[in-house]
Protein backbone atom coordinates (compact mmCIF):
# COMPACT_ATOMS: atom_id res chain seq x y z
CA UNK A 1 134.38 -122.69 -20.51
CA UNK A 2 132.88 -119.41 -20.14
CA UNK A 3 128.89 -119.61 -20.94
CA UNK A 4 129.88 -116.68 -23.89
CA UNK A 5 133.24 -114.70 -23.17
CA UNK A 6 136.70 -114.97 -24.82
CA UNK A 7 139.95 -117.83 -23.71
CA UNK A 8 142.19 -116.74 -21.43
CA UNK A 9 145.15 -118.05 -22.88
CA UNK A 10 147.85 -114.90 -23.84
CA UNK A 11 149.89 -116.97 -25.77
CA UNK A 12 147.07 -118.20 -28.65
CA UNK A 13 144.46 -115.80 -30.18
CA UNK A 14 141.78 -115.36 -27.96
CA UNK A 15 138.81 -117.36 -29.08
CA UNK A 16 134.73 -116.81 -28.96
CA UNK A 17 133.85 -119.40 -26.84
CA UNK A 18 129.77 -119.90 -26.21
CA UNK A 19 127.29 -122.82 -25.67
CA UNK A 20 124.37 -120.79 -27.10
CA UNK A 21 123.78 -119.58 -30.44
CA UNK A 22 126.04 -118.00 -33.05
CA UNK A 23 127.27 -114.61 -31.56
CA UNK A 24 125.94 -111.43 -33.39
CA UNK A 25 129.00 -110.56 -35.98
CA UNK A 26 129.70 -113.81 -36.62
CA UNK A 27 128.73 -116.26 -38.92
CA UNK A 28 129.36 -120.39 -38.85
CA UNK A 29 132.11 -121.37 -41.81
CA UNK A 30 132.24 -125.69 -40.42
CA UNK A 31 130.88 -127.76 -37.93
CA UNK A 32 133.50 -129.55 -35.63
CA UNK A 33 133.57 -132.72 -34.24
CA UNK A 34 135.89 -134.88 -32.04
CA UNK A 35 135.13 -137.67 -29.95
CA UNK A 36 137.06 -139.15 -27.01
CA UNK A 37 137.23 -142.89 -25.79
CA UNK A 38 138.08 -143.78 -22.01
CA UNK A 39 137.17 -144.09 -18.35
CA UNK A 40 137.68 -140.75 -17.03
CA UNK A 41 134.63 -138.32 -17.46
CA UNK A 42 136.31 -135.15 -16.00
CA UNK A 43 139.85 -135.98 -18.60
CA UNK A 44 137.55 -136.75 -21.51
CA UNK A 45 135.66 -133.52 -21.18
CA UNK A 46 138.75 -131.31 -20.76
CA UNK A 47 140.51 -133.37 -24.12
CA UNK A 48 137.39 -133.14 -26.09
CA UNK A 49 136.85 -128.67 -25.35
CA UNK A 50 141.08 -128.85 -26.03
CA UNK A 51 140.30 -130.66 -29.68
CA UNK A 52 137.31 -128.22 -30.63
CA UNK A 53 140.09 -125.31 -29.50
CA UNK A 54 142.76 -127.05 -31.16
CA UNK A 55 140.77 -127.29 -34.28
CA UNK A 56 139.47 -123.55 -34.28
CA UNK A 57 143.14 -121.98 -34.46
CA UNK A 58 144.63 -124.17 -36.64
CA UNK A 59 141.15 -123.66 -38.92
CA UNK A 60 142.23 -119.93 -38.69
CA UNK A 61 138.32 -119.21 -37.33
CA UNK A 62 137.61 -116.91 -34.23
CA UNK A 63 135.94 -119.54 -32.10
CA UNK A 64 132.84 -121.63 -31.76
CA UNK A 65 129.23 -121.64 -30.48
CA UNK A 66 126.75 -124.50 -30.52
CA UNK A 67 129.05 -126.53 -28.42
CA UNK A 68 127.05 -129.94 -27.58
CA UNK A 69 128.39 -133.21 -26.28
CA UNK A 70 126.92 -136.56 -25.81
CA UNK A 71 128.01 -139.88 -24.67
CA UNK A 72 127.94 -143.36 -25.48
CA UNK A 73 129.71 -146.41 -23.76
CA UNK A 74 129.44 -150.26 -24.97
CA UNK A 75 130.31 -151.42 -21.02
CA UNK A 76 134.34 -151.74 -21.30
CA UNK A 77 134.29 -148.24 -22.60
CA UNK A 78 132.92 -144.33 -22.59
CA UNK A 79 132.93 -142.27 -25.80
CA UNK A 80 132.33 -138.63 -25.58
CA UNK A 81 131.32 -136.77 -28.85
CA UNK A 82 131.51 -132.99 -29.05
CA UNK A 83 130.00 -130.78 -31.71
CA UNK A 84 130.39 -127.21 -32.30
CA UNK A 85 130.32 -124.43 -35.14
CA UNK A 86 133.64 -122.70 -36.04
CA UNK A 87 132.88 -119.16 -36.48
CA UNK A 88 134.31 -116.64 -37.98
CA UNK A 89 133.75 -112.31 -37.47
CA UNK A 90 131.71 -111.37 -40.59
C-alpha cells in the first residue's frame, strides 16, 4: 500500500489510498472496519487491505485514509482488525 498514492489496478477505479490524514479535497463520508481471524500474519494483512478496498468501491467512495490495524489472539487464534475512513472528493 502506497504511504499516499493511487491503486494500481486498471480494471477497478483507482482508489486514494493513505495511512495519514484525510487528503486535501476530500472529506470522510464512513469509517470502515473488517477484521480477520487465522494463523497467517502476512494472508491476514493482505485479506484485511482487500476488505477495506472491497468495501470502498462497492461504497461508491474514492478511497480511504486513517488506515490502522491492531491485533488480538486468545492462544488458538489471531484476529486482525483494520480501520479506515472512506473518503470521498469534495
Amino acid at each position: 500500500m502506497p504511504l499516499f498514492g493511487k491503486s494500481n489496478n486498471d480494471d477497478k477505479p483507482k482508489l486514494v489510498e493513505t495511512v495519514g490524514p484525510v487528503p486535501e479535497g476530500y472529506h470522510v463520508v464512513q469509517v470502515l472496519q473488517v477484521a480477520e481471524v487465522g494463523h497467517d500474519p502476512i494472508h491476514m494483512q493482505t485479506k484485511v487491505l482487500k476488505d477495506i478496498k472491497r468495501q470502498c468501491n462497492s461504497f461508491g467512495f474514492d478511497g480511504f485514509c486513517n488506515y490502522k490495524t491492531t491485533a488480538s489472539s486468545d492462544g488458538t487464534n489471531d484476529t486482525l482488525y483494520a480501520y479506515a475512513d472512506g473518503i470521498k472528493a469534495n
